[in-house]
Protein backbone atom coordinates (compact mmCIF):
# COMPACT_ATOMS: atom_id res chain seq x y z
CA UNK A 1 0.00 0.00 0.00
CA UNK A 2 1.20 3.40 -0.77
CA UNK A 3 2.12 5.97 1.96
CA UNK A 4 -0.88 6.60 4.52
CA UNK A 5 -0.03 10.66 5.13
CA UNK A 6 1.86 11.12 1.31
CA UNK A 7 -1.88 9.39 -0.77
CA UNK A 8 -4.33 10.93 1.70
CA UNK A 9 -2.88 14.90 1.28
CA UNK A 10 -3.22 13.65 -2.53
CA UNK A 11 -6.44 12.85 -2.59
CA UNK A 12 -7.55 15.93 -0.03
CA UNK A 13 -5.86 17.76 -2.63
CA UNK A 14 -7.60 16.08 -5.69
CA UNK A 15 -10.94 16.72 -3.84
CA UNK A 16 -10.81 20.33 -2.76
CA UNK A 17 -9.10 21.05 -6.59
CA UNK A 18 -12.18 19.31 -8.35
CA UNK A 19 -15.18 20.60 -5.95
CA UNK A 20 -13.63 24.24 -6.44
CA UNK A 21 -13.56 24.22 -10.23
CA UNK A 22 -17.12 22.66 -9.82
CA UNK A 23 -18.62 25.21 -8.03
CA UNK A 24 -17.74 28.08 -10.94
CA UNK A 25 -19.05 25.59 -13.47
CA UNK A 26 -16.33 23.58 -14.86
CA UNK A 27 -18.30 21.01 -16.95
CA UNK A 28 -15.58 18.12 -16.17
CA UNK A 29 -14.94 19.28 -12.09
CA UNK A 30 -18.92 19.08 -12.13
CA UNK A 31 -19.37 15.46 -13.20
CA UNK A 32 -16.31 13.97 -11.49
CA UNK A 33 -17.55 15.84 -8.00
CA UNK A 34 -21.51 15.38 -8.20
CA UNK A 35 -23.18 13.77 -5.37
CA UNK A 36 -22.75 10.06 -6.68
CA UNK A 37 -26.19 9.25 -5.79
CA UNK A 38 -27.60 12.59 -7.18
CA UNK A 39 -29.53 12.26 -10.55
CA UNK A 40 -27.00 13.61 -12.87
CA UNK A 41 -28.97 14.62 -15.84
CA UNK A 42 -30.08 18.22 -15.37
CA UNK A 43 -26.12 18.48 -15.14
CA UNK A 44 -25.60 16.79 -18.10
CA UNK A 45 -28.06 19.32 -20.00
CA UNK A 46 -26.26 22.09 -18.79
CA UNK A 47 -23.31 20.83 -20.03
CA UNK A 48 -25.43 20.71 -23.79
CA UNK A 49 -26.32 23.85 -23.54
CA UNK A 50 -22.49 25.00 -23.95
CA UNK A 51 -21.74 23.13 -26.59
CA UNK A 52 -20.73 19.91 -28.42
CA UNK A 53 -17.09 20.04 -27.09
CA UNK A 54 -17.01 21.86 -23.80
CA UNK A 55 -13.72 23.31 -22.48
CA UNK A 56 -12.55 22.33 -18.63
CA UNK A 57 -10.15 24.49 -17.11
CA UNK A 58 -8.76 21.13 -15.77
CA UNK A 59 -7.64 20.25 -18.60
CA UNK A 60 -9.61 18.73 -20.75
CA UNK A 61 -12.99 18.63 -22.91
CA UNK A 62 -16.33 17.17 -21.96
CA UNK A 63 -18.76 15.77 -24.67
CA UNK A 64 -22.36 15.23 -25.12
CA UNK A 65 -22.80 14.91 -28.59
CA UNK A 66 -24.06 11.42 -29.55
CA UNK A 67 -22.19 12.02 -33.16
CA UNK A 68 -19.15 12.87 -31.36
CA UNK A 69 -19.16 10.51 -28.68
CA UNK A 70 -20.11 7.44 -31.23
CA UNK A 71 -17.27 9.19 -33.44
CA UNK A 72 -14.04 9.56 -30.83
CA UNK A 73 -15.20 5.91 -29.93
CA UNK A 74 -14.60 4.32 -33.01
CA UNK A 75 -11.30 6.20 -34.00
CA UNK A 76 -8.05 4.68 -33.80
CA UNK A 77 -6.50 7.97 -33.02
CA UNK A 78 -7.90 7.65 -29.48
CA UNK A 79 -6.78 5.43 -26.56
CA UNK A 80 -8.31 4.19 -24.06
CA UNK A 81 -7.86 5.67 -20.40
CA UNK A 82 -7.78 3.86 -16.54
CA UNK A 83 -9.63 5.65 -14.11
CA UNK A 84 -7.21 6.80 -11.65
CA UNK A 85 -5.52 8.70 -14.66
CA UNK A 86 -8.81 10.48 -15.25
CA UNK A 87 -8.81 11.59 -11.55
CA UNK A 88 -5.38 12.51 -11.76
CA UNK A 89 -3.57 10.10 -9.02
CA UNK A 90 -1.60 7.09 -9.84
CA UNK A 91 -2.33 3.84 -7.95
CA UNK A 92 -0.40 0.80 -8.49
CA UNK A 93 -1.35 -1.49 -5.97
CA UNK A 94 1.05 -3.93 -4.37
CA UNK A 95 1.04 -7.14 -1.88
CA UNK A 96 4.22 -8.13 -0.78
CA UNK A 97 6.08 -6.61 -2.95
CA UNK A 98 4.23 -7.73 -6.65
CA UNK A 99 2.24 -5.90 -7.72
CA UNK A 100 -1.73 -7.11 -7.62
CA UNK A 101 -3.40 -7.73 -10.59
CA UNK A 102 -6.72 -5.02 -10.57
CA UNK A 103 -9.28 -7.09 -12.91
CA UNK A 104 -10.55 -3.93 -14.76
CA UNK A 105 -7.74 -1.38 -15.37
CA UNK A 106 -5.50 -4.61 -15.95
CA UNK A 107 -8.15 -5.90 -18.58
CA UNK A 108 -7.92 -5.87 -22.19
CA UNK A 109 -11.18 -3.18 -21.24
CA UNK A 110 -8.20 -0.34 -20.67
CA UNK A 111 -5.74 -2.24 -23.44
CA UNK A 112 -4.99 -0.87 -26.90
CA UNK A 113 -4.57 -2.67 -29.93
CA UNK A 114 -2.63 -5.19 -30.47
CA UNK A 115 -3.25 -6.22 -26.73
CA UNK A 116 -6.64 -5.79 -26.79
CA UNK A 117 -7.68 -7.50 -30.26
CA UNK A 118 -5.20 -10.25 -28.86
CA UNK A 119 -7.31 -10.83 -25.42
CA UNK A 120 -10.67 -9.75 -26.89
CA UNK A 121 -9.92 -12.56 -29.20
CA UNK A 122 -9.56 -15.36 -26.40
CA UNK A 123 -13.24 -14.85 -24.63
CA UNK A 124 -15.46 -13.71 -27.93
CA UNK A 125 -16.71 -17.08 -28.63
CA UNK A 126 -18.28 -17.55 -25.78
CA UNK A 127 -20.47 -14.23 -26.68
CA UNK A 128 -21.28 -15.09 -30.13
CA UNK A 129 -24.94 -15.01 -31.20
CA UNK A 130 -24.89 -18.76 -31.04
CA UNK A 131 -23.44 -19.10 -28.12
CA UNK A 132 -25.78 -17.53 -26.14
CA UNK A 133 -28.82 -19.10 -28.25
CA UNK A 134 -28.03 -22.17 -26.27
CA UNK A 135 -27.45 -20.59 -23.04
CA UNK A 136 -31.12 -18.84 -23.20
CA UNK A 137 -32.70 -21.45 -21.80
CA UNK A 138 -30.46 -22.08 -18.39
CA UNK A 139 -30.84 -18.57 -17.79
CA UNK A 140 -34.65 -18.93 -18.13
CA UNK A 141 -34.33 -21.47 -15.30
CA UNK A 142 -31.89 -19.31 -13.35
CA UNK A 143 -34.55 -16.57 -13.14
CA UNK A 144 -37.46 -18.28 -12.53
CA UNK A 145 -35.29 -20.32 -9.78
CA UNK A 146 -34.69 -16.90 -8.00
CA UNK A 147 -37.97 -15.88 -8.13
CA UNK A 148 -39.58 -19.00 -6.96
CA UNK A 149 -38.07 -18.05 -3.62
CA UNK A 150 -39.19 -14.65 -3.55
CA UNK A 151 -42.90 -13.55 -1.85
CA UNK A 152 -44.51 -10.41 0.51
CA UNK A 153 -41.52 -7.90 0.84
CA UNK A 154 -37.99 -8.65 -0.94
CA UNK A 155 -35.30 -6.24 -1.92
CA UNK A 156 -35.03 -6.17 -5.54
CA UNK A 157 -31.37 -6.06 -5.89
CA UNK A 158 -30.30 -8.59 -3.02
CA UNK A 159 -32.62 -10.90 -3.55
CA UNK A 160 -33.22 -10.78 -7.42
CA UNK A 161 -31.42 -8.39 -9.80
CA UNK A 162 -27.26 -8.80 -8.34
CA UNK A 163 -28.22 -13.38 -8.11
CA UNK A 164 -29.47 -13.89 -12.03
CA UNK A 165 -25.85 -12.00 -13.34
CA UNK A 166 -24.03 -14.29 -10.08
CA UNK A 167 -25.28 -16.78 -11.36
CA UNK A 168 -24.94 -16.90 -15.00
CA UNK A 169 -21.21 -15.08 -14.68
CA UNK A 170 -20.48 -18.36 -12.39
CA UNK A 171 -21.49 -20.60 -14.64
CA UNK A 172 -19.47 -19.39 -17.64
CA UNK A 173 -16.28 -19.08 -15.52
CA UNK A 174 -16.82 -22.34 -13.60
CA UNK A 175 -16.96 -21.01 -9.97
CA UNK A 176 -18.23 -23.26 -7.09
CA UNK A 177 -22.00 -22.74 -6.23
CA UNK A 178 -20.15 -21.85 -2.79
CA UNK A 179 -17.78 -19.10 -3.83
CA UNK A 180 -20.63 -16.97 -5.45
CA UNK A 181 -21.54 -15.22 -2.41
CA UNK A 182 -18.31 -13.87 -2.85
CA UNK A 183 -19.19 -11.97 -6.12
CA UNK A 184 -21.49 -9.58 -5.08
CA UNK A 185 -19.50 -8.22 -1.93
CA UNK A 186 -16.29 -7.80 -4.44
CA UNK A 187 -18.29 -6.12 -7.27
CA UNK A 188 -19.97 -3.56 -4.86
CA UNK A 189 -16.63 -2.61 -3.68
CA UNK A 190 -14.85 -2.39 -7.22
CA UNK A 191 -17.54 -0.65 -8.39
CA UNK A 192 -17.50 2.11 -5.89
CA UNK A 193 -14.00 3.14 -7.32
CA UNK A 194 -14.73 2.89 -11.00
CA UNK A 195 -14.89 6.74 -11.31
CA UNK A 196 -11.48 7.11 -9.43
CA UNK A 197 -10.36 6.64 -5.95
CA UNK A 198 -11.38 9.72 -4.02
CA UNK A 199 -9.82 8.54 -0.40
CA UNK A 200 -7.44 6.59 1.11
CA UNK A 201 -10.24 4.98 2.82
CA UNK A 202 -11.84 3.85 -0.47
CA UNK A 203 -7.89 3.19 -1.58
CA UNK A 204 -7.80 0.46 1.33
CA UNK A 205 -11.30 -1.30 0.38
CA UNK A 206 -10.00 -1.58 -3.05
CA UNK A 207 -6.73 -3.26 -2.14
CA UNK A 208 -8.55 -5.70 0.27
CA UNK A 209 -10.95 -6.42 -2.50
CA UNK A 210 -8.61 -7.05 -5.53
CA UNK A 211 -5.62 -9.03 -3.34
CA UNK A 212 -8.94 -11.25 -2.26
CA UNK A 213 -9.95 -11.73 -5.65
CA UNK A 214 -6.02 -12.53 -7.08
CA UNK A 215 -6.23 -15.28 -4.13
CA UNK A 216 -9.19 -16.66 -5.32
CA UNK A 217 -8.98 -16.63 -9.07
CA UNK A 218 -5.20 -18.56 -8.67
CA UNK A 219 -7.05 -20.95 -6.57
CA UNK A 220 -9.71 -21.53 -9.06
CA UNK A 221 -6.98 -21.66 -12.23
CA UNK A 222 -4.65 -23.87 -10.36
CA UNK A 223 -7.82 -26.48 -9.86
CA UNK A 224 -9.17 -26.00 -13.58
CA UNK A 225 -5.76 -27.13 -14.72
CA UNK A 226 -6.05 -30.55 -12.81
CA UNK A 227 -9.47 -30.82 -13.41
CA UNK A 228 -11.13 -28.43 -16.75
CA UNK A 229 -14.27 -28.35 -16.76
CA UNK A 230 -16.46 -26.63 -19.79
CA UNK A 231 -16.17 -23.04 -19.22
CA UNK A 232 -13.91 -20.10 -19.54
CA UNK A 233 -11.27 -20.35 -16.85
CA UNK A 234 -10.58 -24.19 -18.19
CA UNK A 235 -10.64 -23.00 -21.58
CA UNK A 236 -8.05 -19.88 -21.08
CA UNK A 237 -5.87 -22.13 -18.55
CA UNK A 238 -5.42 -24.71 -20.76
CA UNK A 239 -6.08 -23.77 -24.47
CA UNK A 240 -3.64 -20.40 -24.13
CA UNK A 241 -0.99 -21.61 -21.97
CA UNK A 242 1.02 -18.86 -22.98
CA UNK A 243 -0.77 -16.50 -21.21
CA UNK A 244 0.73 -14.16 -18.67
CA UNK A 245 -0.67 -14.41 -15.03
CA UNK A 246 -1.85 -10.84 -15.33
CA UNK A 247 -3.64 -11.73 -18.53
CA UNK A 248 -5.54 -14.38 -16.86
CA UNK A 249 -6.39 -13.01 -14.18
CA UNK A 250 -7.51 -9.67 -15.15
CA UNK A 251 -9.60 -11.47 -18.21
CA UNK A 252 -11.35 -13.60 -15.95
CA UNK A 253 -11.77 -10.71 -13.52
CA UNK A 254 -13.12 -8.24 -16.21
CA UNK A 255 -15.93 -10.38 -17.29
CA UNK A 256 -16.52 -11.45 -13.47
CA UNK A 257 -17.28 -7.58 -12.73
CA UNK A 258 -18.68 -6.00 -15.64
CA UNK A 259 -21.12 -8.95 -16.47
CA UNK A 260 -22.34 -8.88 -12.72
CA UNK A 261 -22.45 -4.60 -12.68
CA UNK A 262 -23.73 -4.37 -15.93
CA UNK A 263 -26.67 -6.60 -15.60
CA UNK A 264 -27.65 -5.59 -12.04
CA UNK A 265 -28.15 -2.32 -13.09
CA UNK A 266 -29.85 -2.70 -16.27
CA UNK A 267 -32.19 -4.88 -13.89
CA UNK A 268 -32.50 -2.42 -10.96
CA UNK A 269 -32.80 0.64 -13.56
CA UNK A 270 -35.83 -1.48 -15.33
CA UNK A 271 -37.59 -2.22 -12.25
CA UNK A 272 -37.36 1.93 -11.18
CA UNK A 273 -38.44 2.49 -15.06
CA UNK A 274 -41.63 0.23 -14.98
CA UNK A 275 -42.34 1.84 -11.44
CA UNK A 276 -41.75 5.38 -12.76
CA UNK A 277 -44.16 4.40 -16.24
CA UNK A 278 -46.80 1.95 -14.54
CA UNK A 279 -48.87 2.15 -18.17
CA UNK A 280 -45.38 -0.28 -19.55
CA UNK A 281 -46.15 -3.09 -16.69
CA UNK A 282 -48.61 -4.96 -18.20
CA UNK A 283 -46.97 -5.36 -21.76
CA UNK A 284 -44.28 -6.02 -20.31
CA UNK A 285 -45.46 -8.46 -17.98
CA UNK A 286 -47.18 -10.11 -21.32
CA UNK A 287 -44.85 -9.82 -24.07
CA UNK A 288 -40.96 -11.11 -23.99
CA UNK A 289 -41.03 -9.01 -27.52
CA UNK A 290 -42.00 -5.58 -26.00
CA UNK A 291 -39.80 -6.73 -23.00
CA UNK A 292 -36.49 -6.45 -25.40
CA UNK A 293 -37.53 -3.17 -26.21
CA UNK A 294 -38.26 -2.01 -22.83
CA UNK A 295 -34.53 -3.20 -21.96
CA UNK A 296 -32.94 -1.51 -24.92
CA UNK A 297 -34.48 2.03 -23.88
CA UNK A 298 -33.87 1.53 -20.15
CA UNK A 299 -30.00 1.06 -21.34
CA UNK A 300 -30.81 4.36 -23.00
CA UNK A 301 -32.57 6.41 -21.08
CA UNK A 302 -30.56 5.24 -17.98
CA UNK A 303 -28.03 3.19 -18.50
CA UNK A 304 -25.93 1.57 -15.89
CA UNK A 305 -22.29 3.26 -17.31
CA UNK A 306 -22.62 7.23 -17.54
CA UNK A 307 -19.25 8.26 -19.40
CA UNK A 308 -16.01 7.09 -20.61
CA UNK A 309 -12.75 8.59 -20.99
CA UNK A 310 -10.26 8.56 -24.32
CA UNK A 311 -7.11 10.66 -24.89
CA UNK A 312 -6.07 11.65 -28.47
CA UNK A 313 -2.79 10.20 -29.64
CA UNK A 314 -2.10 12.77 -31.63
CA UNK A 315 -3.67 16.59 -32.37
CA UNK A 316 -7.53 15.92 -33.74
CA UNK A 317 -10.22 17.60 -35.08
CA UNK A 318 -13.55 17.28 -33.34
CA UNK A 319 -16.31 19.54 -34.06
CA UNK A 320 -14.10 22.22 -34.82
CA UNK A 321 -12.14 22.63 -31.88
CA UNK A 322 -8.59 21.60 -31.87
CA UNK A 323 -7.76 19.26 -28.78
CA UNK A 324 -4.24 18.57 -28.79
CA UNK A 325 -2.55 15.14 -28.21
CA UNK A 326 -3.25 13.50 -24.70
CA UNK A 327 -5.55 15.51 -23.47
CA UNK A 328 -8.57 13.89 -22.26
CA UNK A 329 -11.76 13.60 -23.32
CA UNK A 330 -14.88 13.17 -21.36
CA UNK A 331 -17.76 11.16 -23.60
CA UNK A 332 -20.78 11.40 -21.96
CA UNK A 333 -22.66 8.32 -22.52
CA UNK A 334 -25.64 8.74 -20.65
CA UNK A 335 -25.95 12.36 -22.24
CA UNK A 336 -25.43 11.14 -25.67
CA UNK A 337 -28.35 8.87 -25.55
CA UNK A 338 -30.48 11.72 -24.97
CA UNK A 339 -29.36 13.73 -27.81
CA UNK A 340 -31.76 14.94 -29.55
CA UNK A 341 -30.72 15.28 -32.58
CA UNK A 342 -30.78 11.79 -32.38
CA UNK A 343 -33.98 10.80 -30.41
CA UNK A 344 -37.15 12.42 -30.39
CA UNK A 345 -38.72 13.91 -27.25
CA UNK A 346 -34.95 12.22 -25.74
CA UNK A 347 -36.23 12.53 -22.21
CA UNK A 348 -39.56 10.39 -22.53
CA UNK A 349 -39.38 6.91 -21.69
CA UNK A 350 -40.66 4.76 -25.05
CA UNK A 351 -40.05 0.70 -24.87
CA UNK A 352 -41.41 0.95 -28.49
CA UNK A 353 -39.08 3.65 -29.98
CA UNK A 354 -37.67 2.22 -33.11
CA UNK A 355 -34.04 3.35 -33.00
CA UNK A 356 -33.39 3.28 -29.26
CA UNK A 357 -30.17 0.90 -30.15
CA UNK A 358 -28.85 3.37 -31.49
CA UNK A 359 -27.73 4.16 -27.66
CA UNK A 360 -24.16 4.25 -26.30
CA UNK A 361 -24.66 2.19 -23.10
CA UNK A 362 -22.62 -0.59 -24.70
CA UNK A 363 -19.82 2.16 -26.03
CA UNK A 364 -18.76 1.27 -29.53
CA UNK A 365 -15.91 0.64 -31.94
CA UNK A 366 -13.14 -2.11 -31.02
CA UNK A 367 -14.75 -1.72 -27.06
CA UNK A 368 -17.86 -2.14 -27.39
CA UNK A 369 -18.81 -4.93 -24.79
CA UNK A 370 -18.51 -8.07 -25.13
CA UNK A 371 -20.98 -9.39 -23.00
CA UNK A 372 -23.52 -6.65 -24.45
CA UNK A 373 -25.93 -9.76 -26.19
CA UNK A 374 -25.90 -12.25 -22.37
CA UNK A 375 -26.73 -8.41 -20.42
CA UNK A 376 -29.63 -8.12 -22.80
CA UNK A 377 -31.01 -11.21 -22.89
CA UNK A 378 -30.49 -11.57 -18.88
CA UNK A 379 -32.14 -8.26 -18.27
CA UNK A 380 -35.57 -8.66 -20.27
CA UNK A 381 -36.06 -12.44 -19.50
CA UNK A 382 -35.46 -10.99 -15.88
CA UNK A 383 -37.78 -7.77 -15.78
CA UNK A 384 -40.55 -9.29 -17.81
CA UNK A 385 -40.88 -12.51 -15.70
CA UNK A 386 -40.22 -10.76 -12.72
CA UNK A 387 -44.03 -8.67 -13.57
CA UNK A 388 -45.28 -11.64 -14.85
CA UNK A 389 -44.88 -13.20 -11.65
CA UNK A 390 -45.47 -10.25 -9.52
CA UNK A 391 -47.76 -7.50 -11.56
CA UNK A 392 -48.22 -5.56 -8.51
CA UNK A 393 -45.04 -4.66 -7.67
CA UNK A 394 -44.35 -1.96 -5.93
CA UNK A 395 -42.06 0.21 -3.86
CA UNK A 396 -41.59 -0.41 -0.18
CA UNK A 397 -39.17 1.95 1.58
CA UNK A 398 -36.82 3.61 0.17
CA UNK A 399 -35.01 3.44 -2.58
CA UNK A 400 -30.55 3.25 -1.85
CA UNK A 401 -28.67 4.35 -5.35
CA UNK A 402 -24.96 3.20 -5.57
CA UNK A 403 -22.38 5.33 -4.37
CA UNK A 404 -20.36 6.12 -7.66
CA UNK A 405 -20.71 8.27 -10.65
CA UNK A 406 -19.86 6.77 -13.21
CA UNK A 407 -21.84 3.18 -12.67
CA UNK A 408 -26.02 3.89 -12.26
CA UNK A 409 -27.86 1.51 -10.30
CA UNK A 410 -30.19 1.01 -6.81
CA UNK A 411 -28.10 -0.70 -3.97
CA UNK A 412 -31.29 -1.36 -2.67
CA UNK A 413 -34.66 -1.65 -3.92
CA UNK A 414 -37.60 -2.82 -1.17
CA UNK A 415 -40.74 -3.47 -2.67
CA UNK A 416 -43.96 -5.74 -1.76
CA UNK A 417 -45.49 -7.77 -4.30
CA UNK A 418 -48.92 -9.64 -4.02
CA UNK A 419 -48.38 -12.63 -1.90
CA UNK A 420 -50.24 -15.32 -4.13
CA UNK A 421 -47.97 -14.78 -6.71
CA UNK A 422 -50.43 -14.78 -9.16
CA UNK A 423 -49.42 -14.13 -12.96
CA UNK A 424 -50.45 -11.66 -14.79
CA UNK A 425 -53.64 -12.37 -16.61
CA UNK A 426 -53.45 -11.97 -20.32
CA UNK A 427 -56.62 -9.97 -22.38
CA UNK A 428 -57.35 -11.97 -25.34
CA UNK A 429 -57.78 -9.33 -28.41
């Protein structure tokens, strides 16, 4: 761990530099220092109002163009960046002296070609359309399994929305029915520091939580490679034995916490959506077709990853501003997908709009996510059996959001449901 007294004046330092260029309306001070529980879009319509490429006196330019942000991500003259350079304080972390593998910035997720086409490469037929054809039906079973347990009073995201991603994630990588617990403690944590470390308090959580999971995934590769087993850790261990540690771990690790936070959120997001829009419930509730469509403009309208960051290799163009090589830009995902140039009446919530995939929520270019297909399919088996089963759903206490920025999601959801469990009864037409 770095230096208690030397990282904690850093990060007072980051803190009271970023809220004071916040409060005189610096557009990227504003996002990186808004209450993380907060809903950011008024902010992020402020930020419109200035422009398509807004200036920060920090240093760097803030977009929320969907043209723009759909542009920079798809051009090779932009790299990807790790978090804790977008916040401005460098965190290796180490355990005994090596350094411990962190299974996001590590991942092929912050890599640039050739690395990333190279580990992309490795885990992409597992995602394929087919693939996940013939995994439909299991997680059908998963969901229904989860709710078969639930009746009365349940929280949403305990109980329903963080198991079906567990579960499903487990299965592909082979984990132990008994090490699953595990997942949803660790991907709370990670994602908490997604936006950037902001305190040596969050600085220690993280380190506890990544030299846990490094322990556990070189457990779990050491016992695939006396005993594989059909999924992705036996596959990588023993088809690509070439592979660096780090490469192993942080793959496995990358699609451990961005299937489980991706999905959760999608789920948690859909279940505040249907709430906020009762009129959606009962087609949703009905129709697996309309539920698709309810998912895709949920991961519009709200979608569980707000922004990305990507620094110019070289001086580029964008919208007629010259932004000079390695100077970051801020793509505001969640603000793109209300564009309106794009999508009409952006800030209405329409499962039947007919380009709502033409959202950002999955980024796009080379990094657009690989699991993007199993999150979909997950989230509107999930949200329209979940009505099905329970069509009067409703809110029971209130509602928890996660405390980060840049990932959008409930921590917890109460609600009450009708304690028959009745389905839904379907109007013949």
């Amino acid at each position: 761990m770095p230096s208690t007294l030397k990282t904690a004046a850093q990060f007072f330092a980051l803190r009271s530099l970023v809220r004071g260029y916040a409060l005189i309306g610096d557009p990227y001070a504003g996002v990186m220092s808004s209450p993380p529980d907060r809903d950011p879009y008024a902010m992020y319509e402020k930020v419109r109002a200035k422009g398509d490429m807004v200036r920060s006196r920090m240093g760097a330019y803030v977009t929320p163009s969907r043209e723009l942000c759909d542009s920079v991500l798809r051009d090779p003259r932009f790299l990807t960046a790790t978090f804790d350079e977008a916040s401005m304080v460098s965190i290796t972390l180490v355990q005994d002296g090596h350094k411990v593998v962190n299974p996001v910035q590590d991942s092929f997720l912050m890599k640039n070609p050739p690395d990333h086409t190279r580990l992309r490469k490795l885990v992409q037929p597992f995602f394929t359309p087919r693939a996940l054809k013939d995994r439909t039906a299991s997680i059908q079973k998963i969901v229904t399994g989860y709710l078969d347990r639930l009746d009365g009073r349940f929280d949403v995201v305990e109980e329903f929305a963080s198991q079906v991603p567990i579960q499903v994630i487990a299965d592909l990588l082979g984990v132990p029915d008994d090490d699953k617990a595990l997942f949803a403690r660790w991907g709370s944590s990670l994602a908490e520091t997604l936006d950037g470390v902001w305190s040596y308090k969050q600085l220690k959580g993280l380190h506890a939580t990544i030299v846990e999971y490094n322990d556990f995934i070189d457990g779990l590769m050491a016992e695939r490679r006396r005993n594989p087993q059909d999924d992705i850790v036996s596959h990588l261990v023993t088809q690509h034995e070439d592979l660096s540690r780090e490469d192993l771990v942080a793959t496995t690790g990358l699609l451990l916490f961005a299937g489980f936070e991706t999905t959760v959120n999608l789920i948690s997001n859909g279940v505040l959506k249907a709430f906020e829009n009762p009129h959606t419930v009962a087609p949703l509730a009905q129709s697996p077709e309309y539920a698709e469509g309810f998912v895709e403009e949920v991961l519009r309208l709200d979608p569980p990853v707000q922004y990305t960051i990507r620094w110019p290799r070289e001086r580029v163009e964008l919208a007629g501003v010259s932004v000079p090589k390695g100077m970051p830009v801020m793509l505001l995902l969640a603000a793109a997908n209300r564009d309106p140039r794009t999508f009409r009446d952006p800030h209405r919530f329409d499962p039947t709009r007919s380009n709502a995939r033409e959202h950002l929520a999955f980024s796009a270019g080379i990094h657009y996510c690989v699991g993007a297909g199993l999150s979909r399919i997950e989230g509107a088996i999930a949200l329209h059996e979940l009505f099905k089963r329970f069509p009067d759903l409703a809110p029971d206490g209130p509602i928890a959001r996660r405390r980060s920025r840049l990932i959008r999601g409930a921590l917890r959801l109460p609600v009450r449901a009708n304690a028959s469990k009745r389905p839904l009864a379907v109007k013949s037409t």
